[in-house]
C-alpha atoms as a PDB file:
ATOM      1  CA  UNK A   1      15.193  -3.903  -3.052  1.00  0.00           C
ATOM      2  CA  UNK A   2      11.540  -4.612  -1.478  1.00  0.00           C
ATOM      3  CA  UNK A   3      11.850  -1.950   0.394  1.00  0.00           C
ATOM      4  CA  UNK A   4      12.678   0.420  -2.585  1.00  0.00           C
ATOM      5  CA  UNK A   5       9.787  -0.878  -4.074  1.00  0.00           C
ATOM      6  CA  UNK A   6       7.182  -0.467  -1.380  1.00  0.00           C
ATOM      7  CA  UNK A   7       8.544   3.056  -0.821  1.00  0.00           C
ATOM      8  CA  UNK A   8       7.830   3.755  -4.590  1.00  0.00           C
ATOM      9  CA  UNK A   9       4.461   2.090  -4.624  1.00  0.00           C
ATOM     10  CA  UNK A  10       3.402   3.781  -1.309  1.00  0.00           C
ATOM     11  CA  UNK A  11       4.685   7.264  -3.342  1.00  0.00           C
ATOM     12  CA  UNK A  12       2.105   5.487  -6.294  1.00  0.00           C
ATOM     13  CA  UNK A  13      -0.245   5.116  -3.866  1.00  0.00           C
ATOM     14  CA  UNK A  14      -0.352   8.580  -2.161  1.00  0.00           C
ATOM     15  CA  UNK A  15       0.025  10.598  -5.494  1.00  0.00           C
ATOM     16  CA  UNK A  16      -2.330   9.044  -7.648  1.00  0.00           C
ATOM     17  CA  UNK A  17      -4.646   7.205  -5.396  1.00  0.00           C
ATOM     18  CA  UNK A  18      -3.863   3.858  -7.262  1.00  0.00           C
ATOM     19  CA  UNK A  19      -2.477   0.290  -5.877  1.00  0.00           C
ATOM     20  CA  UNK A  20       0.420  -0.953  -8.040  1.00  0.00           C
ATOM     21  CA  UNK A  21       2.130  -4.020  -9.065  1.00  0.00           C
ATOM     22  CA  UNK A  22       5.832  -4.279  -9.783  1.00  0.00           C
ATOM     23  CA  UNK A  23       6.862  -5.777 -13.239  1.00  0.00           C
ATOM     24  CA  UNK A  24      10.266  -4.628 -14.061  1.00  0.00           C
ATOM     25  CA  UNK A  25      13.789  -2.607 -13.658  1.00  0.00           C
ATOM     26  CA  UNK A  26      14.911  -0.827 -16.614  1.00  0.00           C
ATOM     27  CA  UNK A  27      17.987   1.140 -16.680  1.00  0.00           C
ATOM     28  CA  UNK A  28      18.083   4.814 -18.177  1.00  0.00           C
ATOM     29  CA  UNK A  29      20.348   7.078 -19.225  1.00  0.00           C
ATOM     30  CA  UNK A  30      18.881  10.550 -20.745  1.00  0.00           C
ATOM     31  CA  UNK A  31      21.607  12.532 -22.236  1.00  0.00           C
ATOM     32  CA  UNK A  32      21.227  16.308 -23.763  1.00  0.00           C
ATOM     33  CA  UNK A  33      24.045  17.928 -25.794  1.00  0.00           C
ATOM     34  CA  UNK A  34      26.560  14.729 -25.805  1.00  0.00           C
ATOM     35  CA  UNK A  35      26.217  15.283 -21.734  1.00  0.00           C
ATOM     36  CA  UNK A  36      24.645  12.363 -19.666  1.00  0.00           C
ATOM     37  CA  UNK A  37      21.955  14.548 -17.389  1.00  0.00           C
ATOM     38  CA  UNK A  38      20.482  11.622 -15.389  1.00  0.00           C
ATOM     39  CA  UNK A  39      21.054   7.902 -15.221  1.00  0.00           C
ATOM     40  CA  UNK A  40      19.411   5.741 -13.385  1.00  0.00           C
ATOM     41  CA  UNK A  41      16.784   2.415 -12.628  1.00  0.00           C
ATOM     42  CA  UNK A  42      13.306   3.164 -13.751  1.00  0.00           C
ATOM     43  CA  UNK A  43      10.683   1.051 -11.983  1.00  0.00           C
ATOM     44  CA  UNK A  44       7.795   0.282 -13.871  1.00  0.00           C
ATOM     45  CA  UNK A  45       4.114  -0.922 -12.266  1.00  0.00           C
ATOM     46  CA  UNK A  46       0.999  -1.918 -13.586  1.00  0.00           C
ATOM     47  CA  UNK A  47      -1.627   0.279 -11.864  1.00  0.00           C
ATOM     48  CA  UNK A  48      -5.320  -0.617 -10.875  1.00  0.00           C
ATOM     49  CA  UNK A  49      -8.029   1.815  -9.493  1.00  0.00           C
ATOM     50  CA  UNK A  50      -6.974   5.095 -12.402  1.00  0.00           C
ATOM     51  CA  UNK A  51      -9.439   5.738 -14.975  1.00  0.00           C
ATOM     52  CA  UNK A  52      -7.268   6.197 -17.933  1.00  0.00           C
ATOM     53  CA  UNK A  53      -3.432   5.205 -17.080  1.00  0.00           C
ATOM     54  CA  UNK A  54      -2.416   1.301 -17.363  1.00  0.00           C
ATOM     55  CA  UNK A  55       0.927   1.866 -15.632  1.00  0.00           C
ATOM     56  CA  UNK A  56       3.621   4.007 -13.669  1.00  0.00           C
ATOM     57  CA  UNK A  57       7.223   4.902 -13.915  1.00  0.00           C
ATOM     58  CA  UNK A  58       8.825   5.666 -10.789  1.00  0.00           C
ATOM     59  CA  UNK A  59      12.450   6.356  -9.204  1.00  0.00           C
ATOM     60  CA  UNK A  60      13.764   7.676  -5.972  1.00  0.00           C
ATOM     61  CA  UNK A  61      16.409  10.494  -6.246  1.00  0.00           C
ATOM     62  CA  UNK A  62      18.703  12.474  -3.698  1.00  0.00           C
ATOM     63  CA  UNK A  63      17.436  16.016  -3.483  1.00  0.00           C
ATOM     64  CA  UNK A  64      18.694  19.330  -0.904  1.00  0.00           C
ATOM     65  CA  UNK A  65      21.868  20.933  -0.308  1.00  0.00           C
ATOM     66  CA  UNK A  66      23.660  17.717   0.222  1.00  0.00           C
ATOM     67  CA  UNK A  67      21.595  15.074  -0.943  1.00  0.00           C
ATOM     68  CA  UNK A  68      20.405  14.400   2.381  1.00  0.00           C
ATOM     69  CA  UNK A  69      16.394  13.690   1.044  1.00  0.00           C
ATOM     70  CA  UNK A  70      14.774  11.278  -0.929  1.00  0.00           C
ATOM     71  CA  UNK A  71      12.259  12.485  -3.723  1.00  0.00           C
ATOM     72  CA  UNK A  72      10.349   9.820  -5.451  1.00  0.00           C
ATOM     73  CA  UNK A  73       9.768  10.889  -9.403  1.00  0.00           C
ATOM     74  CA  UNK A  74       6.260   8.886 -10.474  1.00  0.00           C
ATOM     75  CA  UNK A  75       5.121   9.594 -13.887  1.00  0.00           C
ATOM     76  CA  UNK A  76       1.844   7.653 -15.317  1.00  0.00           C
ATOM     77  CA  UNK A  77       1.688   6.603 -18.899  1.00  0.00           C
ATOM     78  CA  UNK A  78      -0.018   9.243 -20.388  1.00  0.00           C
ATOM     79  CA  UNK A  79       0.907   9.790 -24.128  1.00  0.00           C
ATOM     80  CA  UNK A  80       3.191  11.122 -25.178  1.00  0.00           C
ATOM     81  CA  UNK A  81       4.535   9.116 -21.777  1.00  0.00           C
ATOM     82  CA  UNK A  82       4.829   5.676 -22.945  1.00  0.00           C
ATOM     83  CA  UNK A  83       7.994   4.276 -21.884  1.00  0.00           C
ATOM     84  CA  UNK A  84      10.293   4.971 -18.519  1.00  0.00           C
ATOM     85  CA  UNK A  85      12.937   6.852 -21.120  1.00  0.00           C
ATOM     86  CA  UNK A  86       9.483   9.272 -21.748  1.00  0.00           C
ATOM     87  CA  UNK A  87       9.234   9.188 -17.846  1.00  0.00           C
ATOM     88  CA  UNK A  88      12.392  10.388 -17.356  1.00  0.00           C
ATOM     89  CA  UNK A  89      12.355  13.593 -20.490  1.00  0.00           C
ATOM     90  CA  UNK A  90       8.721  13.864 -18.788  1.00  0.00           C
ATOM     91  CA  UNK A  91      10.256  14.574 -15.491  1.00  0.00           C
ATOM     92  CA  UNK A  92      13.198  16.599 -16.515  1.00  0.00           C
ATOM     93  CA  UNK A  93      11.239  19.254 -18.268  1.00  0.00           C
ATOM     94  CA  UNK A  94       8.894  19.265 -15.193  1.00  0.00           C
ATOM     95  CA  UNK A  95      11.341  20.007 -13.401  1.00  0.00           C
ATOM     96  CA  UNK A  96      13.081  22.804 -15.451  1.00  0.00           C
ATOM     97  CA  UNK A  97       9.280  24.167 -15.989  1.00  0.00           C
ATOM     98  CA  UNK A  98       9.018  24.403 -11.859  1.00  0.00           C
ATOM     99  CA  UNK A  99      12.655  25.967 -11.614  1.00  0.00           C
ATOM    100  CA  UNK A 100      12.229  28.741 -14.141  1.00  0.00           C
ATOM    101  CA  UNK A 101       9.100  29.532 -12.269  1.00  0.00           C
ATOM    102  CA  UNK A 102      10.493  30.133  -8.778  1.00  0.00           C
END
C-alpha cells in the first residue's frame, strides 16, 4: 500500500507541481444505465503549493491491449469536483471527450 501511495503522490507531484498528504481510501463504484462502468479505491490527499485546489483524487488503472500499463487518474477538487465519486464522472467524461476526438 505505501508504495501505491507514493506512486500516486509522485503522479500528484509531476502533474500538478504540488506535494501531497494522504488522508483516506474511499471505495467507488460509478454506474451508467443499471451497468457498473468502473469500481474502484479512490485515494484522496490534501495538497500544498496549488493556488486554488485544497485536495486531490487519485487512482491507478490498467491501460493497453492487455492491461500491461499503469495510468494514474489525478483529478483536483475543482467544483463541480468535490468528492472522489465527482473524480471519477470527472474522469470518465475526460476520457470519452479524448476518445471521440482521436
Amino acid at each position: 500500500m505505501k508504495d501505491h501511495i507514493a506512486r500516486l503522490q509522485q503522479a500528484i507531484r509531476d502533474l500538478h507541481g504540488c506535494e501531497s498528504q494522504y488522508l483516506e481510501t474511499v471505495p467507488v463504484i460509478e454506474a451508467f444505465q443499471g451497468k457498473i462502468i468502473w469500481a474502484g479505491d479512490v485515494e484522496v490527499f490534501q495538497i500544498r503549493g496549488h493556488l486554488k485546489a485544497k485536495h486531490a483524487y487519485a487512482w491507478a488503472q490498467l491501460s493497453g491491449t492487455r492491461d500491461q500499463e499503469t495510468k494514474y487518474i489525478t483529478v483536483l477538487e475543482f467544483p463541480p469536483v468535490d468528492s472522489p465519486q465527482a473524480a471519477v464522472k470527472a474522469a470518465i467524461m475526460s476520457q470519452i471527450k479524448d476518445a471521440r476526438e482521436n
